[in-house]
N, C-alpha and C. Protein backbone atom coordinates (compact mmCIF):
# COMPACT_ATOMS: atom_id res chain seq x y z
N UNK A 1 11.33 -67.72 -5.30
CA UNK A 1 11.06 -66.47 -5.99
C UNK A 1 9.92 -66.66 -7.01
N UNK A 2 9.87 -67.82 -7.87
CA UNK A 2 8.85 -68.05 -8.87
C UNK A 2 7.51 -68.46 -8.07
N UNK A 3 7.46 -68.39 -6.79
CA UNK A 3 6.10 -68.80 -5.98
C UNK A 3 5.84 -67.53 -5.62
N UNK A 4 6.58 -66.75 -5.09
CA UNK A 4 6.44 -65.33 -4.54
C UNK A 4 5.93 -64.43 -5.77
N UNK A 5 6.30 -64.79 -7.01
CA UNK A 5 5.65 -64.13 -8.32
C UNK A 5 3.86 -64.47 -8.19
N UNK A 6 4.09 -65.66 -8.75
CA UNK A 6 2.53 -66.46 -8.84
C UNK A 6 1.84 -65.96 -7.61
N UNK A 7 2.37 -65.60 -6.25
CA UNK A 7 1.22 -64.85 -5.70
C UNK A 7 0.62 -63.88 -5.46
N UNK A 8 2.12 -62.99 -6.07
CA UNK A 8 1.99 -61.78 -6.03
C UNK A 8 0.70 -61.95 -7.81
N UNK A 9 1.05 -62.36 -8.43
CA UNK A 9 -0.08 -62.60 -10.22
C UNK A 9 -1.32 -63.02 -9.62
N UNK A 10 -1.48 -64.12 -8.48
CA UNK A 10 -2.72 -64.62 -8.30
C UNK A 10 -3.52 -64.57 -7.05
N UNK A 11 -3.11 -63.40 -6.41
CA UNK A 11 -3.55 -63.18 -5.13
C UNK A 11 -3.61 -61.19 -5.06
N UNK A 12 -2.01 -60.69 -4.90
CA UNK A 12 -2.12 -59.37 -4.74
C UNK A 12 -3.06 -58.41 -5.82
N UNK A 13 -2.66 -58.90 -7.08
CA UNK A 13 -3.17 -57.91 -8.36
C UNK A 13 -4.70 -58.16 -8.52
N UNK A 14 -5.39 -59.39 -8.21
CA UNK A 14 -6.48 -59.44 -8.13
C UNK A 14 -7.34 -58.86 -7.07
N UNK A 15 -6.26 -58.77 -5.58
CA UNK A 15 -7.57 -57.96 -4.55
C UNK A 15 -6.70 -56.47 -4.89
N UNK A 16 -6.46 -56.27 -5.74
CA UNK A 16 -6.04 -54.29 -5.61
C UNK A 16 -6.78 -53.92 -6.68
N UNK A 17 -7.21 -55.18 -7.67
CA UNK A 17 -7.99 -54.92 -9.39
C UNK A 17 -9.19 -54.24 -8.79
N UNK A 18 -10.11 -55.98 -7.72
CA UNK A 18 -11.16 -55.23 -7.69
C UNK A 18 -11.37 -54.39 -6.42
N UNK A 19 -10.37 -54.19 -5.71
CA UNK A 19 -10.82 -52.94 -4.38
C UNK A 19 -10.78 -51.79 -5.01
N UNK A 20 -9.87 -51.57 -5.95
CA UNK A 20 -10.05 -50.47 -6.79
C UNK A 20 -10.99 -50.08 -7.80
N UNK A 21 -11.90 -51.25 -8.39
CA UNK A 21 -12.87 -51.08 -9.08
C UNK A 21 -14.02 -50.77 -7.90
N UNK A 22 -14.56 -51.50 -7.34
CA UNK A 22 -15.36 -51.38 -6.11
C UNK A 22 -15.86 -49.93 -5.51
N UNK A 23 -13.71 -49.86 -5.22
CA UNK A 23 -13.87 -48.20 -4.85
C UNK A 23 -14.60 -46.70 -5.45
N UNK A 24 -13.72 -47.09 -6.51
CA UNK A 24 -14.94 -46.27 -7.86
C UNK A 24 -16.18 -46.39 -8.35
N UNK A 25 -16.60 -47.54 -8.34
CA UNK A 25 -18.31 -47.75 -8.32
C UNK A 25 -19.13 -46.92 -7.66
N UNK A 26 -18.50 -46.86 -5.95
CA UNK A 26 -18.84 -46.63 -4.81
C UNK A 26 -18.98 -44.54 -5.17
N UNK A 27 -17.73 -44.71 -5.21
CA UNK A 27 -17.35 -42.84 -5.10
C UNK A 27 -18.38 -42.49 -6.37
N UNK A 28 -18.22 -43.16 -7.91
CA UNK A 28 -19.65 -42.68 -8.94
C UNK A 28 -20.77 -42.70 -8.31
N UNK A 29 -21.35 -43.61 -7.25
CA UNK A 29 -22.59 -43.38 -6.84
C UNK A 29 -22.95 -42.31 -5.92
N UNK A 30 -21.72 -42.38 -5.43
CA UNK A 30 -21.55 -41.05 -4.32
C UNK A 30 -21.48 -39.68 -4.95
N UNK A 31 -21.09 -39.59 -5.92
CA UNK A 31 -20.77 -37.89 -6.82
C UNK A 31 -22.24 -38.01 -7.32
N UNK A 32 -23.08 -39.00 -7.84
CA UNK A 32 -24.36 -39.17 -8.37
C UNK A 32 -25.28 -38.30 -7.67
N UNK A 33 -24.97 -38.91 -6.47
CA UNK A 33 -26.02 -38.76 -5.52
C UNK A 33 -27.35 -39.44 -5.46
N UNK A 34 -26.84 -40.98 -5.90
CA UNK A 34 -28.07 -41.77 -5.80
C UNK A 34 -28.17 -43.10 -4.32
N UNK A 35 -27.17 -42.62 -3.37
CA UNK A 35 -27.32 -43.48 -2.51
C UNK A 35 -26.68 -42.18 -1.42
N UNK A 36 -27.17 -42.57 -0.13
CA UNK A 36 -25.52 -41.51 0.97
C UNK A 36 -25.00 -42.32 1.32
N UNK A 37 -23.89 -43.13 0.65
CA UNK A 37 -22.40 -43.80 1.43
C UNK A 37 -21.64 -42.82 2.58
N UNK A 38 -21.49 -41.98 1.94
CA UNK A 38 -21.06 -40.60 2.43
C UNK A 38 -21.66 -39.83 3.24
N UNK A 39 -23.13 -40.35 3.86
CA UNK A 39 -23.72 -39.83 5.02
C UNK A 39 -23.04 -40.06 6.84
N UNK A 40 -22.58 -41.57 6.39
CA UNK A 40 -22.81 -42.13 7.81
C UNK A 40 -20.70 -41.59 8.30
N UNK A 41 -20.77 -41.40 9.54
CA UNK A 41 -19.53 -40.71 10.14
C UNK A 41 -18.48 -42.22 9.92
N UNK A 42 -19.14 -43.57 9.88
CA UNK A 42 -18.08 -44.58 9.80
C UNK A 42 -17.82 -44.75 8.58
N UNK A 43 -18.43 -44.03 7.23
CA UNK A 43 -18.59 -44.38 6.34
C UNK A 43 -18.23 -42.77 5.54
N UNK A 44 -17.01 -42.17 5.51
CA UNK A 44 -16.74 -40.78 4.78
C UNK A 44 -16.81 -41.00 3.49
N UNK A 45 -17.34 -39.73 2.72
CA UNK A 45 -16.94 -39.88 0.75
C UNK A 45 -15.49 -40.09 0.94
N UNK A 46 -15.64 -41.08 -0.25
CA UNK A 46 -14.58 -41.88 -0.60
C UNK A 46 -13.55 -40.11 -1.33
N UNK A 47 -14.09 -38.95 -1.50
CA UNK A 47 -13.45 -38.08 -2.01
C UNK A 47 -12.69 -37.60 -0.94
N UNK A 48 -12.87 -37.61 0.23
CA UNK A 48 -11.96 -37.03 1.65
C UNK A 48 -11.82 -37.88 2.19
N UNK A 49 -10.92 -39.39 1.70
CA UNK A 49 -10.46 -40.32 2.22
C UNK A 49 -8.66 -39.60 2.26
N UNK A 50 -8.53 -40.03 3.46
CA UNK A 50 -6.82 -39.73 4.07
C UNK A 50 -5.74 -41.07 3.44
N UNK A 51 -4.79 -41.03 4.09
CA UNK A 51 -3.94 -42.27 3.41
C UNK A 51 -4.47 -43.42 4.51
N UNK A 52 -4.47 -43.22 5.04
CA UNK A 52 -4.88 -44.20 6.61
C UNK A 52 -6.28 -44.97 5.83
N UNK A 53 -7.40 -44.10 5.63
CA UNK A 53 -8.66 -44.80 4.78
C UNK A 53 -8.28 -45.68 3.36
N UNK A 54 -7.11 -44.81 2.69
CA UNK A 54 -7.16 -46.15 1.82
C UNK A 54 -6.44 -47.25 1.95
N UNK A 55 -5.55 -47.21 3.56
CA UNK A 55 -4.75 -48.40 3.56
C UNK A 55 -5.76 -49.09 4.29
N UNK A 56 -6.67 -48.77 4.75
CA UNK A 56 -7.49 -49.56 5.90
C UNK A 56 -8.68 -50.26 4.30
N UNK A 57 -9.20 -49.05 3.56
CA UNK A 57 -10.41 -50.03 2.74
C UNK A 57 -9.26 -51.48 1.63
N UNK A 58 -7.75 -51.53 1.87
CA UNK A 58 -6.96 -52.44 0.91
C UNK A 58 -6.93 -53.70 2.26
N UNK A 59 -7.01 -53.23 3.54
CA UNK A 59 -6.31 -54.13 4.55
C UNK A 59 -7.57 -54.92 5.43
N UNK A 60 -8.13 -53.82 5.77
CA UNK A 60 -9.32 -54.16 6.83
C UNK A 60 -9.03 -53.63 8.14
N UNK A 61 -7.68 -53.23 7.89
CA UNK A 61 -7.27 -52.62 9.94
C UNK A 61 -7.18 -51.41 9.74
N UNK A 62 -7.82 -51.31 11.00
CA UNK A 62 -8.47 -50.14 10.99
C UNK A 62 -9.87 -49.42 11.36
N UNK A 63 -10.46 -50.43 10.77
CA UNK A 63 -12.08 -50.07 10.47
C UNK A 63 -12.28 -51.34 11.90
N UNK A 64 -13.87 -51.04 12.12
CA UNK A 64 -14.50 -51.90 13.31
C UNK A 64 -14.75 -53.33 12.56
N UNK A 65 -15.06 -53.24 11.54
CA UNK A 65 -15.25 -55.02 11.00
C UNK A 65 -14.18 -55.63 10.52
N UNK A 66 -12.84 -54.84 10.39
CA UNK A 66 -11.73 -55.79 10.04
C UNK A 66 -12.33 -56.42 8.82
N UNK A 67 -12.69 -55.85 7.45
CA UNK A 67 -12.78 -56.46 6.58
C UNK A 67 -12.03 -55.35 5.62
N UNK A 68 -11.60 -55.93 4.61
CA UNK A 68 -10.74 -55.36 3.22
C UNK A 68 -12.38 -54.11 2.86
N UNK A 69 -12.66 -53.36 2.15
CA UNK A 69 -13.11 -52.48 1.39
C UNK A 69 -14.62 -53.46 0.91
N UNK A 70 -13.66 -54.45 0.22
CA UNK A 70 -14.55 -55.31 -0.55
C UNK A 70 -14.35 -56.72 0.20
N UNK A 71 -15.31 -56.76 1.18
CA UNK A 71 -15.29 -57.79 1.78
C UNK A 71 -15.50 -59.19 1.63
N UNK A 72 -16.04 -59.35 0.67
CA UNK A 72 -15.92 -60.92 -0.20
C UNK A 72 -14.78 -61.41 0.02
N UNK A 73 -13.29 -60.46 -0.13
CA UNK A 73 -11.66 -60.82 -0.48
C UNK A 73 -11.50 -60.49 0.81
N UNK A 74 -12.05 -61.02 2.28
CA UNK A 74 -11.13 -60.72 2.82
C UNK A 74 -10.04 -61.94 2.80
N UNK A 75 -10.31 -62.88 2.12
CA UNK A 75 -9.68 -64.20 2.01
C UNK A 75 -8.46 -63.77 1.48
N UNK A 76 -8.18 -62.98 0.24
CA UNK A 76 -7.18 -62.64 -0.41
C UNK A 76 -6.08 -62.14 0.66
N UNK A 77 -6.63 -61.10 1.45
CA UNK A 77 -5.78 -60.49 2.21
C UNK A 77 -5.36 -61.63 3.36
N UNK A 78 -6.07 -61.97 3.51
CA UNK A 78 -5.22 -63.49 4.64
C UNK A 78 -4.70 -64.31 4.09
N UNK A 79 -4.95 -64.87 2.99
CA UNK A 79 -3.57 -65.67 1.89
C UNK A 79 -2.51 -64.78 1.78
N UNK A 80 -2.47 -63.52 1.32
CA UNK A 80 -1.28 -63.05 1.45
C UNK A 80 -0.42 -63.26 2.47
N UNK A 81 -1.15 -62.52 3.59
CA UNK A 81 -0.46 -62.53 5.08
C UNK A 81 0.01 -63.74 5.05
N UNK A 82 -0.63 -64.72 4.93
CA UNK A 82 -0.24 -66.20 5.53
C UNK A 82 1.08 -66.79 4.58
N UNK A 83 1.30 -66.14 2.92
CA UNK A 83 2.46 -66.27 2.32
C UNK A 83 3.18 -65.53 2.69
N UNK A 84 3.32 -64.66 3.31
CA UNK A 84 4.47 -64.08 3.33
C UNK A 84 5.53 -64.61 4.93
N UNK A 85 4.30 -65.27 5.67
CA UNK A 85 5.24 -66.16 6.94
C UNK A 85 4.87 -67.71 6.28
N UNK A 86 4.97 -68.02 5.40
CA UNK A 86 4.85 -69.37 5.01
C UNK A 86 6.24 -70.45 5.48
N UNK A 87 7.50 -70.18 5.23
CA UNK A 87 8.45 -70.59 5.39
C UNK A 87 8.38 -70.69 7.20
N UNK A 88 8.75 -69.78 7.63
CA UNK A 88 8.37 -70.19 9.10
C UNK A 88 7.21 -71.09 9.71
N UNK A 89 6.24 -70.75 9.59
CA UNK A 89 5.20 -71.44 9.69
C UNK A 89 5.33 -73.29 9.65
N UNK A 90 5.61 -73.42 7.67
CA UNK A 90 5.82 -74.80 7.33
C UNK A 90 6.93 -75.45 8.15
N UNK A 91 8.18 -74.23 8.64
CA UNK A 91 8.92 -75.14 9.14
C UNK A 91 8.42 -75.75 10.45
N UNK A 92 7.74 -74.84 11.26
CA UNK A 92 7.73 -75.25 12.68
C UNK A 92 6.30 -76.46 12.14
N UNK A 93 5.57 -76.54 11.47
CA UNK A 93 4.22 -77.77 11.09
C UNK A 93 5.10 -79.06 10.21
N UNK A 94 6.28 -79.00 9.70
CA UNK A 94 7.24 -79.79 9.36
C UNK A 94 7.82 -80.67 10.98
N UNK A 95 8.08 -80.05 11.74
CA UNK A 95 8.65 -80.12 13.02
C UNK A 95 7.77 -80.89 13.75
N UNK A 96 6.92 -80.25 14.25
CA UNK A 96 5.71 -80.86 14.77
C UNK A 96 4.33 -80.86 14.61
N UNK A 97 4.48 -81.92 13.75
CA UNK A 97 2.64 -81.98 13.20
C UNK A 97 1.33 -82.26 13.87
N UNK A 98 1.84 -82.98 14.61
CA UNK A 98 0.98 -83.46 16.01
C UNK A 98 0.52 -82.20 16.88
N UNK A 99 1.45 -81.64 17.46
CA UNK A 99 1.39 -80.21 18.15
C UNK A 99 0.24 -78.93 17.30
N UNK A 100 0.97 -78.88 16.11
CA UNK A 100 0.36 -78.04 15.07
C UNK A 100 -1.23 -78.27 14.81
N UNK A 101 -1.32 -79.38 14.34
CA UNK A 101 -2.86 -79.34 14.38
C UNK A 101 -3.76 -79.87 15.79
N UNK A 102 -3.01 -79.72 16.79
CA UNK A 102 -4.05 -79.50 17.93
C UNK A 102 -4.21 -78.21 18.16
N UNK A 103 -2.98 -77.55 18.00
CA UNK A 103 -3.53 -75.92 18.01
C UNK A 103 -4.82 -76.10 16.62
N UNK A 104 -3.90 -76.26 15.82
CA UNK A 104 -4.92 -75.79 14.76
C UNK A 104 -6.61 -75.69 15.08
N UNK A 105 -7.19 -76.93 15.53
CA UNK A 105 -8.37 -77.44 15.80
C UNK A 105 -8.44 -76.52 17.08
N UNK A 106 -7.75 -76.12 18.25
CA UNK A 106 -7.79 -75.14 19.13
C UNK A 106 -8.41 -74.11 19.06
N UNK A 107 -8.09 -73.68 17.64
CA UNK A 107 -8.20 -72.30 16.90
C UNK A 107 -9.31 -72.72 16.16
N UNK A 108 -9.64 -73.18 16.05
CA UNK A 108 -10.86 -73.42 15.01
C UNK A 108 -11.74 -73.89 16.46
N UNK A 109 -11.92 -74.65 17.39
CA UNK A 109 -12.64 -73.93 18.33
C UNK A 109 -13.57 -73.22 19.53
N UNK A 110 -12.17 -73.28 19.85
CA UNK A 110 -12.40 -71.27 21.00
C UNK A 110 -12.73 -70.17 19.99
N UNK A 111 -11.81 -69.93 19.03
CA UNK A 111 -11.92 -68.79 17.62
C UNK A 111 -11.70 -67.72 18.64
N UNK A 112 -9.98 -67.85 19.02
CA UNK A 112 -9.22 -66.43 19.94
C UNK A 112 -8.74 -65.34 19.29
N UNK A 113 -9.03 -64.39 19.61
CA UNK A 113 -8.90 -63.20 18.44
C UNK A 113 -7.41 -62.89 18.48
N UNK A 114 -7.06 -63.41 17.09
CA UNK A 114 -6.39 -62.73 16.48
C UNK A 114 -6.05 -62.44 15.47
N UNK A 115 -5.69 -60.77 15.65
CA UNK A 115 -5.84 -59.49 14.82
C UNK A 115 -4.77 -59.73 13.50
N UNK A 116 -4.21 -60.57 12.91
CA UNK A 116 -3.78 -60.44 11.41
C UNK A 116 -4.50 -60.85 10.73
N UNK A 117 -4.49 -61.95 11.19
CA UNK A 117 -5.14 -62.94 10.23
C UNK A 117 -6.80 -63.71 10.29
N UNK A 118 -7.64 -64.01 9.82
CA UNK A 118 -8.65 -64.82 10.46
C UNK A 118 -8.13 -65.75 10.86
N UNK A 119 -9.41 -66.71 12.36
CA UNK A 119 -8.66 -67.55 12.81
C UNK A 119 -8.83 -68.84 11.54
N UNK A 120 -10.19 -68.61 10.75
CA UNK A 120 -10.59 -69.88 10.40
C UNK A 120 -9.29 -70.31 9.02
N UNK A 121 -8.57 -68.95 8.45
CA UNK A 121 -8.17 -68.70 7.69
C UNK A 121 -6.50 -69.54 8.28
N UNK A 122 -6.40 -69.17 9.11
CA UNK A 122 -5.05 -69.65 9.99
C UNK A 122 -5.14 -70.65 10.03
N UNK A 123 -5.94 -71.66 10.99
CA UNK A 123 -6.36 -72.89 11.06
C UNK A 123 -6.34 -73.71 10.11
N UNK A 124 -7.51 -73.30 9.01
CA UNK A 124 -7.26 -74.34 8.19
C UNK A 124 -5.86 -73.81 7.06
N UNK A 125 -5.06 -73.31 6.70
CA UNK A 125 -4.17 -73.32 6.60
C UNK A 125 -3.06 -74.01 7.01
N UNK A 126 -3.11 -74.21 8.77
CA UNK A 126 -2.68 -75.08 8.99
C UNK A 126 -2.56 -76.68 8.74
N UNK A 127 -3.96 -76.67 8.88
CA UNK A 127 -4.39 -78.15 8.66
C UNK A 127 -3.78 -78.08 7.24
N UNK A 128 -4.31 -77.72 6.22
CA UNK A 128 -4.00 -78.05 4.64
C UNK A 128 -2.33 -78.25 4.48
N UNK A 129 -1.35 -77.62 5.54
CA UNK A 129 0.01 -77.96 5.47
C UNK A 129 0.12 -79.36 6.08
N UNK A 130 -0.30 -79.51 7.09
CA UNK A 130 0.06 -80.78 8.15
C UNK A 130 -0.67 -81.72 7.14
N UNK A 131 -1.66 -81.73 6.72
CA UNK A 131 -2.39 -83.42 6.02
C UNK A 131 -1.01 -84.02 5.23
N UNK A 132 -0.82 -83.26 3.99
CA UNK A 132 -0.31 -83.87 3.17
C UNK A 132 1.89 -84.71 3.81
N UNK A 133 1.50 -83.58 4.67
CA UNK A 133 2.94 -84.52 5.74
C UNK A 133 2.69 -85.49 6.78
N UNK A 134 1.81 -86.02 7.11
CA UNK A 134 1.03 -87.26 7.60
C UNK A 134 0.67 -87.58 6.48
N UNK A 135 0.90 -88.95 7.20
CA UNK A 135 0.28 -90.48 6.54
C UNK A 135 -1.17 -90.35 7.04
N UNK A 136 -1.90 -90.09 6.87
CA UNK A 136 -3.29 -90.06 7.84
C UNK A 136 -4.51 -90.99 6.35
N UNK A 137 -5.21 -91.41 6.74
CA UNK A 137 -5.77 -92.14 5.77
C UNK A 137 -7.43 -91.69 6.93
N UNK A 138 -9.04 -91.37 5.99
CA UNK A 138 -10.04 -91.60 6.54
C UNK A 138 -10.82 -92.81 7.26
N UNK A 139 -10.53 -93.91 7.31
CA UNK A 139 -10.84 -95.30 8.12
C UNK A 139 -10.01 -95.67 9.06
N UNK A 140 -8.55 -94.52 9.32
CA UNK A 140 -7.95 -94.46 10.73
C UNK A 140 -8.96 -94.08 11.65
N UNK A 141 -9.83 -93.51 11.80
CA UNK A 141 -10.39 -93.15 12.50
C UNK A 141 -11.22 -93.89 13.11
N UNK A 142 -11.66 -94.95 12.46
CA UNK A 142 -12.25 -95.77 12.98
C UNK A 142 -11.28 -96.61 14.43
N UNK A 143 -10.00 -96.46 14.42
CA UNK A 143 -9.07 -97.35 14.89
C UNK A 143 -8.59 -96.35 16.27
N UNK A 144 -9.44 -95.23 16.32
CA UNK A 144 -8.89 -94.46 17.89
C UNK A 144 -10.11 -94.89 19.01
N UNK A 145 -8.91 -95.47 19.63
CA UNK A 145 -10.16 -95.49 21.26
C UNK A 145 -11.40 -94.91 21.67
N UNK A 146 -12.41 -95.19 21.70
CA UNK A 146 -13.90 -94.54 22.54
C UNK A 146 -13.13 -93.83 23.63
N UNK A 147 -12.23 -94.24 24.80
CA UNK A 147 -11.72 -93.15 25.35
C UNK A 147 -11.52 -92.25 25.53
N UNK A 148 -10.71 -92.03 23.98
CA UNK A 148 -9.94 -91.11 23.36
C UNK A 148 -11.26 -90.03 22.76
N UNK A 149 -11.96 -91.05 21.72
CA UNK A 149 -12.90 -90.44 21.13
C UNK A 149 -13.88 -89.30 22.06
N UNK A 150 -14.46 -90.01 22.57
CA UNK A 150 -15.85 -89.46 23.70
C UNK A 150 -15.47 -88.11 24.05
N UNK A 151 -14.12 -88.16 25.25
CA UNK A 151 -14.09 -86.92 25.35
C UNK A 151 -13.84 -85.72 24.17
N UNK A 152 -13.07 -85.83 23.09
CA UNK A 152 -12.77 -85.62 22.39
C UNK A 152 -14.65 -84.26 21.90
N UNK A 153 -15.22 -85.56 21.43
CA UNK A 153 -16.53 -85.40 21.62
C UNK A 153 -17.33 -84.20 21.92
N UNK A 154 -17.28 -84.89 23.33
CA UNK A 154 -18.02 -83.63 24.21
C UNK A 154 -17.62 -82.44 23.95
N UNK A 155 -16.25 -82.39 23.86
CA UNK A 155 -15.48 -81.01 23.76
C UNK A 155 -16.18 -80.33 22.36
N UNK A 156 -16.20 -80.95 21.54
CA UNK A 156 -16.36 -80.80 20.02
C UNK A 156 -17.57 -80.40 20.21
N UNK A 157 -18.52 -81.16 20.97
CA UNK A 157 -19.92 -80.94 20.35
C UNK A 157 -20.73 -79.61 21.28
N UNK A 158 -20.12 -78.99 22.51
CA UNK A 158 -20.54 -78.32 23.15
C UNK A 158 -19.67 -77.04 22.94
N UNK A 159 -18.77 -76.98 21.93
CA UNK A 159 -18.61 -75.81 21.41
C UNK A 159 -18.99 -75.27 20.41
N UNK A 160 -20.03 -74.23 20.53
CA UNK A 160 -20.58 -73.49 19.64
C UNK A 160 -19.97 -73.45 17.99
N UNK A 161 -18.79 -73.43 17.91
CA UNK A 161 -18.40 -73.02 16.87
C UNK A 161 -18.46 -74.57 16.03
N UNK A 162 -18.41 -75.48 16.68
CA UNK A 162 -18.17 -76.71 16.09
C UNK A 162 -19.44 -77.83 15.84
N UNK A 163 -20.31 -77.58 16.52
CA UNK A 163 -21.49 -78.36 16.11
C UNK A 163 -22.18 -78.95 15.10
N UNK A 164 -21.48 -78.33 13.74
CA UNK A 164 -21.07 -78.99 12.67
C UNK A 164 -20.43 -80.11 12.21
N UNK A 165 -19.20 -80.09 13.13
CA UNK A 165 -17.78 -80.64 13.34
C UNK A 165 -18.21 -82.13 14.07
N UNK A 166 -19.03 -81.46 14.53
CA UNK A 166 -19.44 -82.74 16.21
C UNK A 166 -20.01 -83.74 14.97
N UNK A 167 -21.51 -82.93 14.38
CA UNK A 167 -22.58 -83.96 13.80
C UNK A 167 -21.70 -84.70 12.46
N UNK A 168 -20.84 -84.10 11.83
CA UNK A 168 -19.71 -85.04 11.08
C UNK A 168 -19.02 -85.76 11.31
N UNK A 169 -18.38 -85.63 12.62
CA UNK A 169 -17.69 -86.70 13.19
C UNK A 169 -18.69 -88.13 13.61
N UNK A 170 -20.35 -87.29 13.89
CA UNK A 170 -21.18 -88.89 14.35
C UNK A 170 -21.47 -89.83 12.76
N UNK A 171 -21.45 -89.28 12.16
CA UNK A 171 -21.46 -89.55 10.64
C UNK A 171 -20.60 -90.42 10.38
N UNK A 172 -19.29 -89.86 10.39
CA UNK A 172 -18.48 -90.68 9.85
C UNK A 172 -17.87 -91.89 10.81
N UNK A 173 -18.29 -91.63 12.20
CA UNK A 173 -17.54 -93.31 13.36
C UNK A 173 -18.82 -93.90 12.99
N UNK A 174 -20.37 -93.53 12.46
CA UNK A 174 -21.24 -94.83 11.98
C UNK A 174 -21.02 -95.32 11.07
């Protein structure tokens, strides 16, 4: 209960502070009439927003970019999500850690859509649960098979999303 506070203090009240400040910035410039927010059909005055528009500019669902209002936080809104199945989650990455972060790295990537949460947001979430329950130390790595490694590799380095991932991994086995 005292964790479910602290996130509700350090997560919820901060993305509703500023989606709600944001929001009003937005609608003053719009009553101004110094920009048209309020021109474009994906984009209505924030003054003939329905309940659906303001649960979608707090959430992101809804809208075609799946981002919160104030899209900087869409992080906020996926920490939430991700506390509120935390207990499930930790238990089954408690269970099997091995399993867990091959999805994890799965998901980080193919990057398969799915609609709650980001994947990168999921993923490494995952990972950040599984490390600290492994023993895993950085100069293990040195100690896995070229076998193992190589393909590993290829996979890594010919997926788009990871080519980052790839040139760090050549980094760190030199």
């Amino acid at each position: 209960m005292e964790n479910a506070k602290k996130k509700v203090r350090t997560l919820l009240i901060p993305n509703v502070f500023w989606n709600l400040f944001w929001i009003g910035m937005v609608f003053i410039v719009q009553r101004i009439g110094f920009d048209d927010f309020g021109t474009l059909n994906s984009f209505p005055s924030i003054s003939k927003w329905k309940v659906n528009d303001w649960a979608n500019a707090f959430t992101g669902y809804g809208n075609e970019l799946q981002q919160p209002f104030l899209f900087p936080f869409w992080f906020l809104r996926d920490l939430i999500i991700l506390n509120i199945v935390i207990w499930p989650l930790f238990w089954l990455l408690r269970r099997m850690p091995r399993v867990c972060m091959v999805i994890a790295l799965l998901i980080l990537m193919f990057n398969p859509p799915i609609h709650i949460v980001g994947t990168n947001a999921l993923a490494m979430f995952m990972i950040g649960g599984i490390i600290p329950s492994v023993d895993f130390q950085l100069e293990n790595i040195r100690h896995i098979p070229y076998c193992v490694l190589l393909p590993l590799w290829f996979v890594v380095g010919f997926s788009p999303r990871c080519s980052v991932t790839s040139k760090l991994y050549v980094q760190l086995r030199c």
